[in-house]
N, C-alpha and C. Protein backbone atom coordinates (compact mmCIF):
# COMPACT_ATOMS: atom_id res chain seq x y z
N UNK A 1 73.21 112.01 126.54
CA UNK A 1 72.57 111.97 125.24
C UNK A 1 73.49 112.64 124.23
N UNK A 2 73.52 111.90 123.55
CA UNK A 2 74.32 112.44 122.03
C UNK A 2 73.56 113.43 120.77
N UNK A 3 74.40 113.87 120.57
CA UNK A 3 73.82 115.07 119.34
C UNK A 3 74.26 114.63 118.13
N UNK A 4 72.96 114.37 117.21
CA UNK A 4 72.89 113.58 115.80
C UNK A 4 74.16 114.34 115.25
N UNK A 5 74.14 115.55 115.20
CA UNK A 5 75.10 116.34 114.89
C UNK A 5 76.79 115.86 115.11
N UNK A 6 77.47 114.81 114.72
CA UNK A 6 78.60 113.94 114.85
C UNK A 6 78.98 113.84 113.42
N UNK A 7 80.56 113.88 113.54
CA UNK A 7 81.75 113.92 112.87
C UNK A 7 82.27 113.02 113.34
N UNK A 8 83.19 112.00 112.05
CA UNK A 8 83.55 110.88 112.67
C UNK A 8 85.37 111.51 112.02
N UNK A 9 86.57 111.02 112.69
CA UNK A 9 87.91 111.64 111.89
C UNK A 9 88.70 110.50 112.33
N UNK A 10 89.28 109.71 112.35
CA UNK A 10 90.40 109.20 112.77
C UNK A 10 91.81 110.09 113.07
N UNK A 11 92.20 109.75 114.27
CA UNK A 11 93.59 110.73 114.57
C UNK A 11 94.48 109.55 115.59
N UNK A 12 95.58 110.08 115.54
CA UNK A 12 96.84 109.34 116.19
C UNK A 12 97.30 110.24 117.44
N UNK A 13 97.19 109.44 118.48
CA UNK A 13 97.77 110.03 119.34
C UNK A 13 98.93 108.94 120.09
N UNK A 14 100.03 110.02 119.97
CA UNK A 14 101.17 109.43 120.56
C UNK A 14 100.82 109.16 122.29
N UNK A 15 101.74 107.71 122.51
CA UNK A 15 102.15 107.49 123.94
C UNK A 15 103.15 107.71 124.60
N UNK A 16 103.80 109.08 125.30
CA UNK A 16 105.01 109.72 125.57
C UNK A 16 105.69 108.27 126.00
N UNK A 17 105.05 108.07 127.37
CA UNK A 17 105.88 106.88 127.90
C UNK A 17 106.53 105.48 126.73
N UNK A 18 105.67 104.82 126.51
CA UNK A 18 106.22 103.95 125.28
C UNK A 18 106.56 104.40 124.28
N UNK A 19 106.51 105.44 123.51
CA UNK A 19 106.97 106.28 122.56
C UNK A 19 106.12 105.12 121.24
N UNK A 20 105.05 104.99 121.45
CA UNK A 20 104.11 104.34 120.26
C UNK A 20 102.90 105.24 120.50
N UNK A 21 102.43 105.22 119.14
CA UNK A 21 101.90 106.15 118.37
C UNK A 21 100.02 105.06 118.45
N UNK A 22 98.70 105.29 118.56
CA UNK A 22 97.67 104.29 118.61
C UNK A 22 96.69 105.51 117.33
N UNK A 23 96.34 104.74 117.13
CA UNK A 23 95.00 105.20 116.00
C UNK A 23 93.99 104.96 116.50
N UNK A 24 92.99 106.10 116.65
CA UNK A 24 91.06 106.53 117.15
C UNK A 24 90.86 107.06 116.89
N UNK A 25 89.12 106.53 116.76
CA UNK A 25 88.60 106.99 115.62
C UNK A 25 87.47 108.02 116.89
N UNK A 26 87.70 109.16 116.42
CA UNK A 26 87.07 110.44 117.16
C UNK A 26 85.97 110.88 116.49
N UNK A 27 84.73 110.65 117.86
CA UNK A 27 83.51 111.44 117.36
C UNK A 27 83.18 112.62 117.92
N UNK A 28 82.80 113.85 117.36
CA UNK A 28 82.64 115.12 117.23
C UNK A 28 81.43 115.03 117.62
N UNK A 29 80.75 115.54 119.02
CA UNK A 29 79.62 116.12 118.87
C UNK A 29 79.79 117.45 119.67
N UNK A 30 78.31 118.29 119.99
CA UNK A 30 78.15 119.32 120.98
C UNK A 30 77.92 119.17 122.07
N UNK A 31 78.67 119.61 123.00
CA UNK A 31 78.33 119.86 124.11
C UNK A 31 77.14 119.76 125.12
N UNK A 32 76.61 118.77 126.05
CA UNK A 32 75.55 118.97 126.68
C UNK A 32 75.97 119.82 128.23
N UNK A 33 74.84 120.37 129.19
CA UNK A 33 75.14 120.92 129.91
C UNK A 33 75.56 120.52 131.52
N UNK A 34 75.60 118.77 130.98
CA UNK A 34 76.40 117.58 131.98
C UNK A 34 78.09 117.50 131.45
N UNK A 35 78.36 118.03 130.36
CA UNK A 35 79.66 117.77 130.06
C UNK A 35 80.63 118.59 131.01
N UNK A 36 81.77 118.31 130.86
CA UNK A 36 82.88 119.04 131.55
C UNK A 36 83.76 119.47 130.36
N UNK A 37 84.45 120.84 129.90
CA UNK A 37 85.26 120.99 129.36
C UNK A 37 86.74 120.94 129.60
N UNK A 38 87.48 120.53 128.83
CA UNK A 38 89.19 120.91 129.47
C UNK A 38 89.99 121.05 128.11
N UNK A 39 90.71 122.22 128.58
CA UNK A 39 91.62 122.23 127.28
C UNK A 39 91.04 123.53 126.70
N UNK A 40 89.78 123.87 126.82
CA UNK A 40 88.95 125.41 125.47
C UNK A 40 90.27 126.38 125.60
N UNK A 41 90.21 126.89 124.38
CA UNK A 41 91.05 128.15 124.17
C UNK A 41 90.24 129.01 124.15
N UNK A 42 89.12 129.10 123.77
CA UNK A 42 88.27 130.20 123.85
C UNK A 42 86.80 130.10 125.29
N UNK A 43 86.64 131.40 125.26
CA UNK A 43 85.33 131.59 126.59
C UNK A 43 84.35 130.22 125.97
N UNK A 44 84.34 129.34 127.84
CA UNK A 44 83.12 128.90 127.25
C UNK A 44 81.83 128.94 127.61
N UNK A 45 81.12 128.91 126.37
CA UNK A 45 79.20 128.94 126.37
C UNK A 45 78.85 128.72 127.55
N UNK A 46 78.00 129.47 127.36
CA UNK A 46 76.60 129.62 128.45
C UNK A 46 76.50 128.21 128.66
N UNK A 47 76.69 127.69 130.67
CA UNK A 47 76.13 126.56 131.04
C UNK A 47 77.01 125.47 130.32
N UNK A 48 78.20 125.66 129.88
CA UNK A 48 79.65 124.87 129.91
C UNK A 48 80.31 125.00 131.49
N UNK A 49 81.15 123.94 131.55
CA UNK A 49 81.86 124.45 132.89
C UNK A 49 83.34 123.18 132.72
N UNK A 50 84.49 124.25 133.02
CA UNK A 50 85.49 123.87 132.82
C UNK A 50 86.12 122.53 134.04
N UNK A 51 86.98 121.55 133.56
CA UNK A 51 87.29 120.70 134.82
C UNK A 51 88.10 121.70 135.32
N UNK A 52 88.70 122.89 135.68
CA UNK A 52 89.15 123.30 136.75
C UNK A 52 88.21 124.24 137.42
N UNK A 53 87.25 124.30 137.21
CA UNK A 53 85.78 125.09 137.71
C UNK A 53 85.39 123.87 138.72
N UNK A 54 84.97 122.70 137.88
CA UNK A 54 84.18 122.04 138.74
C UNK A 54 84.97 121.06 139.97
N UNK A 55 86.80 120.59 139.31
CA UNK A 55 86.86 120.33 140.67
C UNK A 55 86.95 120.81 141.82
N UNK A 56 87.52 122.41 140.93
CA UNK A 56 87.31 123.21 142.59
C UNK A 56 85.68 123.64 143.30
N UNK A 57 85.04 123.65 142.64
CA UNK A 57 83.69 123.90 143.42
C UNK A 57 83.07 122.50 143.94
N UNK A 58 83.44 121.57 143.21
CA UNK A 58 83.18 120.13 144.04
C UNK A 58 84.06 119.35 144.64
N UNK A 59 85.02 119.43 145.01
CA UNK A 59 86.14 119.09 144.88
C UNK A 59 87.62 119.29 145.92
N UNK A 60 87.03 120.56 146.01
CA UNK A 60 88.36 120.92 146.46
C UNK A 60 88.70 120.60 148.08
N UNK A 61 87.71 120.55 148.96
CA UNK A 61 87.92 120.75 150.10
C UNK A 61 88.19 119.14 150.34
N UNK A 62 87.35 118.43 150.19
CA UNK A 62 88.00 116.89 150.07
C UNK A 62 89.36 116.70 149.73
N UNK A 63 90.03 117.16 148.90
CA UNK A 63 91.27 117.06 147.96
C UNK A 63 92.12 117.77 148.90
N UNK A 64 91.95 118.49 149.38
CA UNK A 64 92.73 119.47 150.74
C UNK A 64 92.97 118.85 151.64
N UNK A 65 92.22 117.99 152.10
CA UNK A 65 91.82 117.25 153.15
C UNK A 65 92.39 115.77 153.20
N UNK A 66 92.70 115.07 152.08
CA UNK A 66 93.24 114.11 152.11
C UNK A 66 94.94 114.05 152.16
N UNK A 67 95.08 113.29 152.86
CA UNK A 67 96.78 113.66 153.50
C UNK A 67 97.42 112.20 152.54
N UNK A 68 97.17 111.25 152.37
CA UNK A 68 97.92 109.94 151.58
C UNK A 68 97.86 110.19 150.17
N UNK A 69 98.72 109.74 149.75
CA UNK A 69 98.49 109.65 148.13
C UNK A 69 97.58 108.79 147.74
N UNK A 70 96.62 107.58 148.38
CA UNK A 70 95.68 107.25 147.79
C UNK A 70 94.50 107.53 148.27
N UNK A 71 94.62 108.31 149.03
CA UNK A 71 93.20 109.62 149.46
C UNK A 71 93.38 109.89 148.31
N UNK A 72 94.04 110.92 147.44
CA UNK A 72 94.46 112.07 147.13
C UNK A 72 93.94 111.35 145.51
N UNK A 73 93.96 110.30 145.37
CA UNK A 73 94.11 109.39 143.71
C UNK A 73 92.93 109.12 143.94
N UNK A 74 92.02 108.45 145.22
CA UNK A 74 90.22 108.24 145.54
C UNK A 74 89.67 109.28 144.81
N UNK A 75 89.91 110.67 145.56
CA UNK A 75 89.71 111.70 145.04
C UNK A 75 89.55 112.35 144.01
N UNK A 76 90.47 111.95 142.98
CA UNK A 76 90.63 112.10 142.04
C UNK A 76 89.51 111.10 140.75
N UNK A 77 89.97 110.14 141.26
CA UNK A 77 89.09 108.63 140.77
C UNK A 77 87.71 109.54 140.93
N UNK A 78 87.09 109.95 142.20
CA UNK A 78 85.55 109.89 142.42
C UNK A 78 85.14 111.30 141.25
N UNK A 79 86.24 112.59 141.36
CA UNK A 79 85.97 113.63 140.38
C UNK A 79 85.29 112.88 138.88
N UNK A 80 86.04 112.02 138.53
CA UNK A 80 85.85 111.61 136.66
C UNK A 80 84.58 110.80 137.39
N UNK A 81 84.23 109.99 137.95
CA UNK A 81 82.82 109.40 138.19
C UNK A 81 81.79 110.08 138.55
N UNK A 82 82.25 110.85 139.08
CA UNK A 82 80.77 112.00 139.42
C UNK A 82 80.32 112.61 137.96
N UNK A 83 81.16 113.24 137.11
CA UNK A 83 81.06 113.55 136.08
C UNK A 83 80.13 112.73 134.91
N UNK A 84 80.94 111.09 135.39
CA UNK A 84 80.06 110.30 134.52
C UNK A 84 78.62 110.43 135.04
N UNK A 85 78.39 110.28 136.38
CA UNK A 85 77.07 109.77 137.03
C UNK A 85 76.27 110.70 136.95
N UNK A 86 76.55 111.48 136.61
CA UNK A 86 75.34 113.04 136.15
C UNK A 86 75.16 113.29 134.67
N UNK A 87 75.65 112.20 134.23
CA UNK A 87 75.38 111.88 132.83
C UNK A 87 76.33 112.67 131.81
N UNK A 88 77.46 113.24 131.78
CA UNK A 88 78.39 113.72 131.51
C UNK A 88 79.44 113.18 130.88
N UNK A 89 80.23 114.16 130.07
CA UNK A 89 81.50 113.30 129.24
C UNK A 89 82.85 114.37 130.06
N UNK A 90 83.83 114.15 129.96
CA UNK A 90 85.28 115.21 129.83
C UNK A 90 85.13 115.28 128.32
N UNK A 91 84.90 116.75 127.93
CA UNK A 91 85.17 116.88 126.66
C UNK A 91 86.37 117.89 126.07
N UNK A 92 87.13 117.54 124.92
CA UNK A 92 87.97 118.51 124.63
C UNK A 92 88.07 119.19 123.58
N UNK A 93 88.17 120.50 123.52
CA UNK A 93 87.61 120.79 122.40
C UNK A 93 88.72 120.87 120.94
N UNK A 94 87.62 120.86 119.62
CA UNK A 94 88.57 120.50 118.46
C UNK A 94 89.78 121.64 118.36
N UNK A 95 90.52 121.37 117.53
CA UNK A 95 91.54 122.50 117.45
C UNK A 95 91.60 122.38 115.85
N UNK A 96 90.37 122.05 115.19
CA UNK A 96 90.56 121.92 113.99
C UNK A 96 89.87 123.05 113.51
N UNK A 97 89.82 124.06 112.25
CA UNK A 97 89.13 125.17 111.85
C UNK A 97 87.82 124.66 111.57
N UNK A 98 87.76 123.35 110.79
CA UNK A 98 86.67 122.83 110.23
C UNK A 98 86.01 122.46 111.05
N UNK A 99 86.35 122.20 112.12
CA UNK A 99 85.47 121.71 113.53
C UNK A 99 85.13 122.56 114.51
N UNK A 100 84.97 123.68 114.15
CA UNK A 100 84.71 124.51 115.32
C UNK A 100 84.04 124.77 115.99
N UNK A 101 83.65 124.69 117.46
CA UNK A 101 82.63 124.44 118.24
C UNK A 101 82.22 122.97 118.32
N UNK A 102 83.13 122.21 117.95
CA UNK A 102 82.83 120.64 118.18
C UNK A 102 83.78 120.22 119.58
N UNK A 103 83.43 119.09 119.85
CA UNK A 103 84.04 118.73 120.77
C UNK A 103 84.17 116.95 120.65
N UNK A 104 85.25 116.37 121.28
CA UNK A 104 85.30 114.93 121.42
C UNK A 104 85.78 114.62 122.77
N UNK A 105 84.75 113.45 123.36
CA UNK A 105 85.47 112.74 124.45
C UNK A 105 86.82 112.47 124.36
N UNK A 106 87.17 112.39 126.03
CA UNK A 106 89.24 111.62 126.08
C UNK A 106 88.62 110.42 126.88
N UNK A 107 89.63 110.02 126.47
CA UNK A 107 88.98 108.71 127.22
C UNK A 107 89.73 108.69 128.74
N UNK A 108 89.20 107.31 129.68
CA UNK A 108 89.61 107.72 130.87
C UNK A 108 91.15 107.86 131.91
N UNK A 109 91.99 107.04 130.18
CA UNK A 109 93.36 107.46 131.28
C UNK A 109 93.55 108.68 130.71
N UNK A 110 93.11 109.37 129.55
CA UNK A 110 93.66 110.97 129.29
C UNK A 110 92.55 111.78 130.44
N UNK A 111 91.82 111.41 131.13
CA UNK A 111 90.24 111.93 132.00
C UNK A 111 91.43 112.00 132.70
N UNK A 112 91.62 111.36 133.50
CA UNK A 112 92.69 110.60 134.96
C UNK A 112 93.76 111.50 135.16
N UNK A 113 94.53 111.75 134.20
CA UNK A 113 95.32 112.01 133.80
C UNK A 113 95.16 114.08 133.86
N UNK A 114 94.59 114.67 133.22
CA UNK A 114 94.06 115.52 133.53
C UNK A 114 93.23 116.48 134.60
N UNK A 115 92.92 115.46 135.24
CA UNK A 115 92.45 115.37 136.85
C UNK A 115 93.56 115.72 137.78
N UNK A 116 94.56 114.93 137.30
CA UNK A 116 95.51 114.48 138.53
C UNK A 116 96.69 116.40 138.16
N UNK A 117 96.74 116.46 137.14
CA UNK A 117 97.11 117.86 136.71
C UNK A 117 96.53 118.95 137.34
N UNK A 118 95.39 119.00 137.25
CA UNK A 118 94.48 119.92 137.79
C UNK A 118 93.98 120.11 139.13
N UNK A 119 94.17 119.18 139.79
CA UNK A 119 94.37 118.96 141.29
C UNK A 119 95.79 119.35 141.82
N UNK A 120 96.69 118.61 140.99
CA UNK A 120 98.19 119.34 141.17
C UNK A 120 98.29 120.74 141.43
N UNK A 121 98.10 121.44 140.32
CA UNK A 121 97.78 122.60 140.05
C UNK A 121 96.92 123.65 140.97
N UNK A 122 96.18 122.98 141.50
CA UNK A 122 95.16 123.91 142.40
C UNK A 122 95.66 123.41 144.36
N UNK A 123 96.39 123.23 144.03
CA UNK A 123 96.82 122.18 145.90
C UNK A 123 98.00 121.72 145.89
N UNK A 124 99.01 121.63 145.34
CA UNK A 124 100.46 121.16 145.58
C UNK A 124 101.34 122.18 145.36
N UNK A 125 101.65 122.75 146.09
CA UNK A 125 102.31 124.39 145.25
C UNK A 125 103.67 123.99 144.93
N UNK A 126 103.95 122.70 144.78
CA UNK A 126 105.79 122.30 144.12
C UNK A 126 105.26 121.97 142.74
N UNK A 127 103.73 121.88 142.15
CA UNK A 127 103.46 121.91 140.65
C UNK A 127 103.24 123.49 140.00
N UNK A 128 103.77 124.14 139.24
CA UNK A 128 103.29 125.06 138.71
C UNK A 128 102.06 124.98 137.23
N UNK A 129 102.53 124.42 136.45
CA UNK A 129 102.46 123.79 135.23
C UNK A 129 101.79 122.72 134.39
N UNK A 130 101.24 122.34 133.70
CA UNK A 130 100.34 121.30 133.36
C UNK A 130 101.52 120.96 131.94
């Protein structure tokens, strides 16, 4: 469920790989307590929970456990769907002053993508770094 409370902004986000630049149009709402955060710079609220919180508490021992790289990408795949299926977004939060305490969906190859970081990160010890 969405919060009437929405900001609409258009922003550009570059594509490292192709080195092209796409225009979206980003909606701002708050946080429900199905969302996942990634990215907060600051503590988050009561009954937020970060994607490196939740894949390790849901997550992790499966992800340990899978020895192929497309175990390891299933895995990954099923994290962003569980998220959806409990009625949930990946949200990230604004970095704008005027927006503060807002948040906007990524969509699912920046979801994917972030996953696969954060799994890195918590289980491959040749990744340090995001």
């Amino acid at each position: 469920k969405e919060f009437e409370n929405k900001e609409f902004e258009n922003k550009e986000f570059e594509n490292k790989e192709s080195k092209s630049t796409v225009k979206q149009k980003i909606v701002y709402l708050e946080s429900s307590p199905t969302d996942v955060i990634f990215n907060s710079s600051k503590k988050l609220g009561e009954g937020q929970i970060s994607i490196e919180t939740y894949a390790r508490a849901s997550f992790s021992r499966r992800y340990s456990e899978a020895e192929t790289p497309l175990e390891k990408s299933l895995v990954r795949h099923t994290i962003l769907e569980s998220i959806k299926e409990r009625g949930g977004k990946l949200l990230r939060e604004s970095s704008s002053e005027s927006k503060e305490g807002m948040y906007y969906e990524i969509n699912d190859w920046n979801a994917m993508r972030k996953i696969e970081d954060v799994c890195a990160q918590m289980y491959d010890p040749s990744r340090h770094s995001i």
